[in-house]
C-alpha atoms as a PDB file:
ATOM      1  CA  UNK A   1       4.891   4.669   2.792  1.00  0.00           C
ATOM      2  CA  UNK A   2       6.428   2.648   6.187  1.00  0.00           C
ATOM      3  CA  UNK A   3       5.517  -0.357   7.113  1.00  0.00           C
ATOM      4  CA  UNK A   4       4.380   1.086  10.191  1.00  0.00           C
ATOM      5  CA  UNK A   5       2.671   3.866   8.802  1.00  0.00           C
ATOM      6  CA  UNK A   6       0.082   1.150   7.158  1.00  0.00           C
ATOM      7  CA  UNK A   7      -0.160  -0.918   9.684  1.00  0.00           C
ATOM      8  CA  UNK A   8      -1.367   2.326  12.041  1.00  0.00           C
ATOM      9  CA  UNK A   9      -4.059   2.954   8.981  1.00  0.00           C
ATOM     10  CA  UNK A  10      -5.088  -0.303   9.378  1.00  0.00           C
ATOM     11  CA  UNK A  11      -5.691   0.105  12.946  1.00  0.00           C
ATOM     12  CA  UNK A  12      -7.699   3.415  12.571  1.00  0.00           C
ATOM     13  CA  UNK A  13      -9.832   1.325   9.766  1.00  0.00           C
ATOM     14  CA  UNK A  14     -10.854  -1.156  12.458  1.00  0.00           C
ATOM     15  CA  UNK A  15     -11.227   1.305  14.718  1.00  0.00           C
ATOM     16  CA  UNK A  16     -13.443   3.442  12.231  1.00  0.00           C
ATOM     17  CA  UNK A  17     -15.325   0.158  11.184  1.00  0.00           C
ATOM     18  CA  UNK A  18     -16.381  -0.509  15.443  1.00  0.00           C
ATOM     19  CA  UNK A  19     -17.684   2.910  15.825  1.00  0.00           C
ATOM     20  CA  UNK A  20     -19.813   2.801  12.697  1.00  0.00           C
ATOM     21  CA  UNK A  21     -21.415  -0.444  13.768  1.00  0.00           C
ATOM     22  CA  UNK A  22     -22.308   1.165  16.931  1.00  0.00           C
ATOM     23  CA  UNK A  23     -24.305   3.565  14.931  1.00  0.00           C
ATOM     24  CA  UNK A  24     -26.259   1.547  12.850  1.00  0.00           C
ATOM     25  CA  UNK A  25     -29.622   0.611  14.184  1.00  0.00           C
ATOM     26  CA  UNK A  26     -30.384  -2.790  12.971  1.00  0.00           C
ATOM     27  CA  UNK A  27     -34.268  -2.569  13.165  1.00  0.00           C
ATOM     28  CA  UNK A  28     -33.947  -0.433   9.903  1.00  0.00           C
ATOM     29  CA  UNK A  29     -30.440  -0.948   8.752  1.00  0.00           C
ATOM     30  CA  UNK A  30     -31.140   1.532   4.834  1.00  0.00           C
ATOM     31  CA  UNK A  31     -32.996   4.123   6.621  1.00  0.00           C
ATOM     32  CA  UNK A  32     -31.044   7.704   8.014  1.00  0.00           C
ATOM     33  CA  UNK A  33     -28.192   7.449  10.186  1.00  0.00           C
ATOM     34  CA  UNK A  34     -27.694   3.740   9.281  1.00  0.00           C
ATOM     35  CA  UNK A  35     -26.927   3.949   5.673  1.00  0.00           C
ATOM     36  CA  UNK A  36     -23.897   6.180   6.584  1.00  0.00           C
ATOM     37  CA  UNK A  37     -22.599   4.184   9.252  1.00  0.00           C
ATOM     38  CA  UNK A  38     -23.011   1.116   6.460  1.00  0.00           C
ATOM     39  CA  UNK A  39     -21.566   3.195   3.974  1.00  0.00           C
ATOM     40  CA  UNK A  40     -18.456   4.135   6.067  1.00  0.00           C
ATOM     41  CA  UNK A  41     -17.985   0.515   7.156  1.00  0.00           C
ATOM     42  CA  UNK A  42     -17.502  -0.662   3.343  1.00  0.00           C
ATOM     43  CA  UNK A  43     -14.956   2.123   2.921  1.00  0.00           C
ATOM     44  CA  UNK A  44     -13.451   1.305   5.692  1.00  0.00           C
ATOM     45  CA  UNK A  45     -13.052  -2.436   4.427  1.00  0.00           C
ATOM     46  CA  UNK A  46     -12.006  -0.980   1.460  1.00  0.00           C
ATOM     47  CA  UNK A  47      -9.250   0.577   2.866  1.00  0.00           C
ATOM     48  CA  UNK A  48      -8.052  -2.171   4.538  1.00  0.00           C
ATOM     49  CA  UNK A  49      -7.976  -4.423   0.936  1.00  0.00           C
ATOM     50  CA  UNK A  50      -6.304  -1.060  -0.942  1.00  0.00           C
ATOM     51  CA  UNK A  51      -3.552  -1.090   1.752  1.00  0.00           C
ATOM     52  CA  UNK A  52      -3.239  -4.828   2.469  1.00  0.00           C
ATOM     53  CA  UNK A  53      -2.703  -5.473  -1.881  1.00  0.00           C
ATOM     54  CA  UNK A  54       0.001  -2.389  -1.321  1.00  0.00           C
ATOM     55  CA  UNK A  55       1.562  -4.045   1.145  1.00  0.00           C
ATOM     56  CA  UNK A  56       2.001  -7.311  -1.131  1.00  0.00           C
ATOM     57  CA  UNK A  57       2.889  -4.986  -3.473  1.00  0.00           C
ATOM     58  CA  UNK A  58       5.641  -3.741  -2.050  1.00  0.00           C
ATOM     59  CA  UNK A  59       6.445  -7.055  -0.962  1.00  0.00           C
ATOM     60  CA  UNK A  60       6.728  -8.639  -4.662  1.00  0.00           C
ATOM     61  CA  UNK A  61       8.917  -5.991  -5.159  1.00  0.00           C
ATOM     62  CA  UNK A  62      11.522  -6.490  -2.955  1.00  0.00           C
ATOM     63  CA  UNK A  63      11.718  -9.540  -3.682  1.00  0.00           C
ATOM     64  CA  UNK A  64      12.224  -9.129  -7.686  1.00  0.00           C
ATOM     65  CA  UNK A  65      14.869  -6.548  -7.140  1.00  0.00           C
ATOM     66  CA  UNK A  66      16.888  -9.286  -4.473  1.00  0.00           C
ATOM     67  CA  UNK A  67      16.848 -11.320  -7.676  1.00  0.00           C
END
């Protein structure tokens, strides 16, 4: 996977994580609509983490096989 091709990801995670904040109602954040948007905000952060540790991944290795 490009380096531009995860950064774009990223990008669509933030995006993702903006809409679902617009959808939860804070005066009952665990009831209907709300626990979906919360639930698709933590996947969307854990997207983010799963492609920012690949990224360092891929990092590390380029860096072992300079060596």
């Amino acid at each position: 996977m490009s380096k531009i091709l995860s950064i774009v990801l990223i990008v669509l995670a933030f995006a993702l994580i903006i809409y679902n904040v617009t959808m939860v109602n804070f005066e009952s954040p665990l009831e209907g609509n709300s626990i979906i948007a919360i639930i698709g905000i933590v996947a969307s952060l854990c997207a983010i983490v799963l492609l920012l540790i690949y990224m360092t991944s891929k990092k590390i290795e380029k860096k072992i096989n300079e060596n």
